[in-house]
Protein backbone atom coordinates (compact mmCIF):
# COMPACT_ATOMS: atom_id res chain seq x y z
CA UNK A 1 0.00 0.00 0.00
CA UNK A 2 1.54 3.31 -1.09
CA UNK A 3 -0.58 4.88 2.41
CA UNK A 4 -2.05 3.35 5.35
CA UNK A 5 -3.36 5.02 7.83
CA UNK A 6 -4.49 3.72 11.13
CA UNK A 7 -6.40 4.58 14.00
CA UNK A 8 -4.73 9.04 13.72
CA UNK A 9 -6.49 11.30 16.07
CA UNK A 10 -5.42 15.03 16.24
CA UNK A 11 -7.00 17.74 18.87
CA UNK A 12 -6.36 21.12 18.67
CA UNK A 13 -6.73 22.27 22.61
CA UNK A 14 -10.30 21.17 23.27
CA UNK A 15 -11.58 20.67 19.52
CA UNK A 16 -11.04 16.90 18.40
CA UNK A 17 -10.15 17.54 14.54
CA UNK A 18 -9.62 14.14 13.52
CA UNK A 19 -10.74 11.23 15.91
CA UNK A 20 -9.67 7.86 15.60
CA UNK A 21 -9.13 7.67 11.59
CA UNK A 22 -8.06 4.91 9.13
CA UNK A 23 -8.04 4.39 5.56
CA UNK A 24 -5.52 2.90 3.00
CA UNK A 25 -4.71 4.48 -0.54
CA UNK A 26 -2.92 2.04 -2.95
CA UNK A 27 -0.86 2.20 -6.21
CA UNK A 28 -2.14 4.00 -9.23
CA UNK A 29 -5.07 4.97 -7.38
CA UNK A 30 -6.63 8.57 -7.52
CA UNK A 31 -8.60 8.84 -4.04
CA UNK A 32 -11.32 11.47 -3.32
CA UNK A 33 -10.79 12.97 -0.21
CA UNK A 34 -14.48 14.85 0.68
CA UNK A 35 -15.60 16.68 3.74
CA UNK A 36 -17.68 19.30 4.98
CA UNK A 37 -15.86 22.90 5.47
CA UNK A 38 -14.07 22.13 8.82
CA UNK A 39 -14.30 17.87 8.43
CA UNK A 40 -10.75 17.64 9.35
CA UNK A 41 -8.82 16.66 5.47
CA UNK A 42 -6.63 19.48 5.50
CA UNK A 43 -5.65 18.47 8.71
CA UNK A 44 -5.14 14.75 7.53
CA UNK A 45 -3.58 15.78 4.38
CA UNK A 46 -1.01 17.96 6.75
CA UNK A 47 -0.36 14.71 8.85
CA UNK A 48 0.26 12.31 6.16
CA UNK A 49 2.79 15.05 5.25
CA UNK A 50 4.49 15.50 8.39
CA UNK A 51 3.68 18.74 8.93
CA UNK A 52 0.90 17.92 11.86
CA UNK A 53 1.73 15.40 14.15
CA UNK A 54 -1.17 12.88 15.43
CA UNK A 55 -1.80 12.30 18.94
CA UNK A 56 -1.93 9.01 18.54
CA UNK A 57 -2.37 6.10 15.60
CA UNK A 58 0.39 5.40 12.53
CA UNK A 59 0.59 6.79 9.29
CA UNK A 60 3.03 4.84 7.00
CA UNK A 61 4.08 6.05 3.66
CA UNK A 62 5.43 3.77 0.86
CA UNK A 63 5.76 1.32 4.10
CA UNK A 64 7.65 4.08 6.28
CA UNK A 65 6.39 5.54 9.72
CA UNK A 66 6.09 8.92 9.13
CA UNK A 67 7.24 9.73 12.62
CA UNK A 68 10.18 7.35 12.61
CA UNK A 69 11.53 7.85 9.08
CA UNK A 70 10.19 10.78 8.38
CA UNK A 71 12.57 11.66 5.31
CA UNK A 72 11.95 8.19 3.96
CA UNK A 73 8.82 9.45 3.73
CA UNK A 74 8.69 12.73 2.88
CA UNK A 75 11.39 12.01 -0.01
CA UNK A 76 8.01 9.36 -1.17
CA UNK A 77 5.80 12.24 -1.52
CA UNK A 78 4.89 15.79 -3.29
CA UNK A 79 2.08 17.76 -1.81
CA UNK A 80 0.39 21.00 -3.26
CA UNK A 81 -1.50 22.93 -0.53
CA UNK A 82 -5.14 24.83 -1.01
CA UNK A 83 -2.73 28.07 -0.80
CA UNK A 84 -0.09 27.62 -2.99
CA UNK A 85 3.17 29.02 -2.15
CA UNK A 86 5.16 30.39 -5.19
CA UNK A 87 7.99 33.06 -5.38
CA UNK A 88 6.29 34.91 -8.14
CA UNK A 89 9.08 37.19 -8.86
CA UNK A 90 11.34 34.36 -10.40
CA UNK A 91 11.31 33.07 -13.48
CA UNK A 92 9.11 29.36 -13.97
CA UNK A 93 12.44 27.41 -15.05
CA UNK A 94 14.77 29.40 -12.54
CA UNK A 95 12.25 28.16 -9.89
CA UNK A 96 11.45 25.04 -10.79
CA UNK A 97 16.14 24.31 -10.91
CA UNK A 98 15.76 25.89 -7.41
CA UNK A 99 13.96 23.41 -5.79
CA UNK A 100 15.27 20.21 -8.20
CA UNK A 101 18.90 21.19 -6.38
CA UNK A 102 17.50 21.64 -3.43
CA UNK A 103 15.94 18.09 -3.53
CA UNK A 104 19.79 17.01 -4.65
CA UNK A 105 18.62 15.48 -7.93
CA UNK A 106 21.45 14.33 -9.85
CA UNK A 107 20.50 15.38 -13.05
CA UNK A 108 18.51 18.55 -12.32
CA UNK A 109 17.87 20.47 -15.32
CA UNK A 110 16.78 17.23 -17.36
CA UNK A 111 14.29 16.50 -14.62
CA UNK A 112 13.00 20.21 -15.26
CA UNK A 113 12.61 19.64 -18.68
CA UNK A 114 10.95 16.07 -18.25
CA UNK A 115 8.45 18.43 -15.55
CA UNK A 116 7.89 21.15 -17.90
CA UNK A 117 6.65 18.81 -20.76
CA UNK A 118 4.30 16.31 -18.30
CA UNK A 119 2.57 20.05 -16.67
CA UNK A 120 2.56 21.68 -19.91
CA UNK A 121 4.58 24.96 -18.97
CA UNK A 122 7.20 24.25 -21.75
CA UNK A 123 5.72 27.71 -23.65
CA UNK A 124 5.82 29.45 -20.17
CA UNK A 125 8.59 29.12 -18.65
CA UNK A 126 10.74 31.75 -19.28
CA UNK A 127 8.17 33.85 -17.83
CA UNK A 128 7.53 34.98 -14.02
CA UNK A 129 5.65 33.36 -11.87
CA UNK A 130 3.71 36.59 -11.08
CA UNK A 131 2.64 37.26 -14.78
CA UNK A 132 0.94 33.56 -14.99
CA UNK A 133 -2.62 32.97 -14.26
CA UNK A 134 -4.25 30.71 -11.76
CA UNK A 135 -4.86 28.07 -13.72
CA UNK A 136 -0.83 27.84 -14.81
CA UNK A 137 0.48 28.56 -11.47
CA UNK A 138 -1.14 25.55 -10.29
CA UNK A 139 0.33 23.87 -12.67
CA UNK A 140 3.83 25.32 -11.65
CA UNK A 141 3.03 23.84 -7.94
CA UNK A 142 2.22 20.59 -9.31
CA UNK A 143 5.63 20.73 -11.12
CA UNK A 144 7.70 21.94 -8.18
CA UNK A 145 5.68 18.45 -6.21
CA UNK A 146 6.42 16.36 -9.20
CA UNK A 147 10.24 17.39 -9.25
CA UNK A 148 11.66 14.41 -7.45
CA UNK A 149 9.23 11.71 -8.82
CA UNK A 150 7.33 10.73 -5.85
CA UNK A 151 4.78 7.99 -5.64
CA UNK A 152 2.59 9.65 -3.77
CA UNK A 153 0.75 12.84 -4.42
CA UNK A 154 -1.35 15.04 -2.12
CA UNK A 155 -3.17 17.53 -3.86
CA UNK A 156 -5.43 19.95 -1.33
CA UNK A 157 -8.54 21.22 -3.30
CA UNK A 158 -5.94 21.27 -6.70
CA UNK A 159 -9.01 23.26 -8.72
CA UNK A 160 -10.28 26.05 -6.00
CA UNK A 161 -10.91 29.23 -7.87
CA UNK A 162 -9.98 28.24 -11.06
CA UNK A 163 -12.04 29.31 -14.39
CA UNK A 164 -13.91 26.40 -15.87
CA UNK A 165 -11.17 25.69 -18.88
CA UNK A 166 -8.54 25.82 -16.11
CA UNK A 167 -10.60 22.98 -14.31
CA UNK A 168 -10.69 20.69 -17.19
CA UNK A 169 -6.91 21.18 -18.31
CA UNK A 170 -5.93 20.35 -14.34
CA UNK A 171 -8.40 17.60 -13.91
CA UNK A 172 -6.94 16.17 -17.57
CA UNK A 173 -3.27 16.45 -15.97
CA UNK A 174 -4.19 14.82 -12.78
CA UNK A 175 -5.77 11.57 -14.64
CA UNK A 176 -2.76 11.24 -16.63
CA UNK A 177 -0.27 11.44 -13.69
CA UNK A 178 -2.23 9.45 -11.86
CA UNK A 179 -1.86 6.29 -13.97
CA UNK A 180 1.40 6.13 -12.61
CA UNK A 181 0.90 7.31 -8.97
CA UNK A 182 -1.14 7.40 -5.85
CA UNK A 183 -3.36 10.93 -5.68
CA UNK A 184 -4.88 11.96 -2.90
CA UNK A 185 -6.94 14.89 -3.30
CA UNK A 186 -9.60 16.51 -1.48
CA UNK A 187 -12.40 18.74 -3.64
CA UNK A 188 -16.08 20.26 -2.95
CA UNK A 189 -16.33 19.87 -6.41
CA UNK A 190 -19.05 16.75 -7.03
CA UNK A 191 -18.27 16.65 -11.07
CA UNK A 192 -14.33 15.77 -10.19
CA UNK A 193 -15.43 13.40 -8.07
CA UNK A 194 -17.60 11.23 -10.41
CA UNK A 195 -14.80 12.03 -13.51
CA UNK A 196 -11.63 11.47 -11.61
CA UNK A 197 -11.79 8.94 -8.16
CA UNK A 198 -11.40 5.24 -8.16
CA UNK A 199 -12.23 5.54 -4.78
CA UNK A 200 -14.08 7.92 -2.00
CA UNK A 201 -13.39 8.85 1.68
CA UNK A 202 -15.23 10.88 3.63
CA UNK A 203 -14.77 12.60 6.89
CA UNK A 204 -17.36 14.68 8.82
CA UNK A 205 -16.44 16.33 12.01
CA UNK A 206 -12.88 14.55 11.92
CA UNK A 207 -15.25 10.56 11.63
CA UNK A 208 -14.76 8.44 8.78
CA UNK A 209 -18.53 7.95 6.82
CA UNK A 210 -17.97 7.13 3.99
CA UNK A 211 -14.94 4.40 2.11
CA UNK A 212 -16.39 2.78 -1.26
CA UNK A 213 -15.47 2.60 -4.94
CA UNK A 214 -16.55 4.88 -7.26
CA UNK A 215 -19.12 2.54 -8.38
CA UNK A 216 -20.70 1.57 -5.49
CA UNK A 217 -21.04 5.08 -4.32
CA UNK A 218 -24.23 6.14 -5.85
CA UNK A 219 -25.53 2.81 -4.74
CA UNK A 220 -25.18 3.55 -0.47
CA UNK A 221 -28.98 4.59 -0.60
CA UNK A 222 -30.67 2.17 -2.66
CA UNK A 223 -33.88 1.99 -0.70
CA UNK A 224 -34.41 6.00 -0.77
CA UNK A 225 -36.41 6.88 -3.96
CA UNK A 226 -35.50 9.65 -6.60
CA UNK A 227 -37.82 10.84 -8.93
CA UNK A 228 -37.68 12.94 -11.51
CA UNK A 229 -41.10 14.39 -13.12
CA UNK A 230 -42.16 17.15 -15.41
CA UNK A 231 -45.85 18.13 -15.73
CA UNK A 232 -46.94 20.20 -18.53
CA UNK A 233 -48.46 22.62 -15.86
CA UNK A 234 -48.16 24.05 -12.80
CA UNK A 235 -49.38 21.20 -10.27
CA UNK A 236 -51.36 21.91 -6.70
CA UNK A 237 -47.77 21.73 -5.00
CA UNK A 238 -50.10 21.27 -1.61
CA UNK A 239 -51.48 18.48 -2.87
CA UNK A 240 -48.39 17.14 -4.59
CA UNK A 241 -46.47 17.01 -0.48
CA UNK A 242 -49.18 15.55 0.81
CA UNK A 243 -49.10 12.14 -1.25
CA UNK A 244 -48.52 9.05 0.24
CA UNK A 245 -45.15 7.94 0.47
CA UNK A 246 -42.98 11.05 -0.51
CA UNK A 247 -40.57 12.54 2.19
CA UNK A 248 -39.61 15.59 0.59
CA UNK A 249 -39.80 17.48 -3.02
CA UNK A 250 -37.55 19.94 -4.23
CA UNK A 251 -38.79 22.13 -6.76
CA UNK A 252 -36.51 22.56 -10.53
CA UNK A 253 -39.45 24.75 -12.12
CA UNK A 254 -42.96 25.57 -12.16
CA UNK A 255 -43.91 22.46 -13.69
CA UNK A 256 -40.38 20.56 -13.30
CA UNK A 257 -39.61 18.61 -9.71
CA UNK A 258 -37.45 16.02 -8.21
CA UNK A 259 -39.27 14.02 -5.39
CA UNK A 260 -37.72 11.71 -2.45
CA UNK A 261 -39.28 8.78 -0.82
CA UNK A 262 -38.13 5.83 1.67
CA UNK A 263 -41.60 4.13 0.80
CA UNK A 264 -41.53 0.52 -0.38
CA UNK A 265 -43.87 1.27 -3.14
CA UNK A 266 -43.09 2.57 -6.39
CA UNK A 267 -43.12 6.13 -6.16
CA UNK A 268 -43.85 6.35 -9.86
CA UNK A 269 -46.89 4.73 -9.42
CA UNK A 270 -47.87 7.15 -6.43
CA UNK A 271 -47.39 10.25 -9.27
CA UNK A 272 -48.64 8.62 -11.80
CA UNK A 273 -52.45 7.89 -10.19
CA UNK A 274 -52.04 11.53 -8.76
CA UNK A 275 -51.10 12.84 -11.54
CA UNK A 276 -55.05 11.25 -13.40
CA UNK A 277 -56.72 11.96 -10.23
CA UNK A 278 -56.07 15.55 -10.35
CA UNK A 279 -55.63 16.37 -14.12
CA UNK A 280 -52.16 16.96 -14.51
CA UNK A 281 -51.23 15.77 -17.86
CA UNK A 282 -46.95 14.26 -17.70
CA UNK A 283 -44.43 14.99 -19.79
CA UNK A 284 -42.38 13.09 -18.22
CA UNK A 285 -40.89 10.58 -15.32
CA UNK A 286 -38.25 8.84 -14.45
CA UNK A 287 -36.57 7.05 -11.62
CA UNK A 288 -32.94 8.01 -10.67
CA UNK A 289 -30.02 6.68 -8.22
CA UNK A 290 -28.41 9.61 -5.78
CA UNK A 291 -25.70 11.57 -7.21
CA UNK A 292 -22.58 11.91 -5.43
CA UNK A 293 -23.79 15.45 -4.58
CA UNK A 294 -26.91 13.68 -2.42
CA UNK A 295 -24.85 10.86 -1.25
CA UNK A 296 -22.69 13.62 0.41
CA UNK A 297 -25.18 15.12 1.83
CA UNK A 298 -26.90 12.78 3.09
CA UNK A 299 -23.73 11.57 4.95
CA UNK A 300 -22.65 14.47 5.96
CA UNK A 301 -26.19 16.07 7.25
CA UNK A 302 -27.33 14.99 10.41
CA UNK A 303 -30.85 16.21 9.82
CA UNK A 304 -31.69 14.23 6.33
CA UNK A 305 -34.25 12.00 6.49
């Protein structure tokens, strides 16, 4: 396993942020790291780093305690942080030789080049850091974390604030590296989830939830109904909540709504007879599994039904 973690809790005076955690990541695996604001991952991600140290429980890296070989460990892994940390008035190449002497590679301006061409910065890179935008100076993070070939990655919320093209050129780099590597990354972003993850952890106030394969995911609420149904007018929404069977409704359109029910029956049937009784012709329905996005919330929201 290229990270096992086992049993890590970390308080912060009286606040518990991570309490009693475990959870393996193995080889060529891109793992979704998802939490609430304030579920603890950045505090995780800054363990399995070094940088925070637990109170207790083992993280090993590539097979290394972090606490007792830490360098072993460290030397195993690149991290970018949510706030990236770039010296924006040197040049991309200048930077990027910086840190591949600092991380004694023998053959440091190949490695740069090798870097340059996986990120694409290869057009950039005589520029400054301070004249690139977002989207590329992620990228020059990710290169400075690729620099010594590590085999594991941790990449905290990689995407934040970037412009929709910027997304899809990041997400397209982090698929490619990770056929080769271990990624860890943590997102709010549902869509990365569903396009990137082999896998999905969850954390809410510092407790594991949630630790399935992308495609068993959607399936965690299989009993809980989704249905989607478009009238071709406005229904009596008072009527509409008060059918049989349906916990809640939420509301697309006028005439467009997505409806949830625990009920054993068919909830399509339940709209459907409503739907003659009170003269509201269908253009359509359809049953649905739960996104990620509900799945999420559902696991993460103590007051869901």
């Amino acid at each position: 396993m290229s990270v096992q973690i086992s049993h890590i809790t970390k308080k912060f005076g009286a606040q518990t942020a991570v309490n009693n955690l475990s959870f393996t990541a193995q080889p060529s695996q891109i793992l979704g790291f998802l939490g609430p604001n304030g579920a603890g991952k950045t505090t995780t991600m800054k363990m399995i780093t070094g940088y925070h140290t637990p109170d207790s429980g083992v993280i090993e890296v590539c097979g290394w305690d972090i606490q007792k070989h830490p360098r072993a460990c460290k030397q195993a892994l690149g991290y970018l942080p949510e706030n990236n940390p770039l010296y924006k008035d040197m040049y991309i190449r200048e930077y990027l030789l910086i840190f591949a002497r600092l991380n004694g590679l023998a053959r440091p301006t190949s490695r740069v080049e090798e870097v340059l061409q996986l990120t694409g910065l290869v057009k950039e890179q005589n520029k400054k850091i301070a004249e690139l935008s977002k989207g590329y100076r992620q990228r020059v993070g990710l290169s400075q974390a690729l620099l010594h070939d590590p085999k594991v990655l941790i990449l905290d919320e990689p995407t934040s604030g970037l412009d929709p093209n910027q997304i899809i050129e990041i997400r397209e780099l982090i698929r490619n590296i990770g056929k080769e590597k271990t990624i860890i990354f943590s997102t709010h972003i549902m869509q990365e989830v569903r396009m990137l993850c082999d896998r999905v952890i969850i954390i809410n106030n510092g407790n594991l939830v949630a630790d399935d394969p992308i495609e068993s995911f959607q399936d965690r609420f299989q009993d809980r109904q989704i249905v989607h149904v478009e009238f071709k007018a406005e229904p009596d929404l008072r009527i509409l909540k008060k059918l049989e069977g349906i916990d809640s409704i939420k509301s697309e359109s006028k005439t467009s709504y997505t409806l949830y029910s625990s009920s054993s029956q068919d909830l399509r049937d339940i709209i459907y007879n409503a739907s003659v009784q009170n003269n509201w012709p269908l253009r359509e329905i359809h049953r649905d599994r739960s996104s990620v996005e509900e799945v999420f919330t559902l696991l993460t929201r103590q007051d869901t039904k």
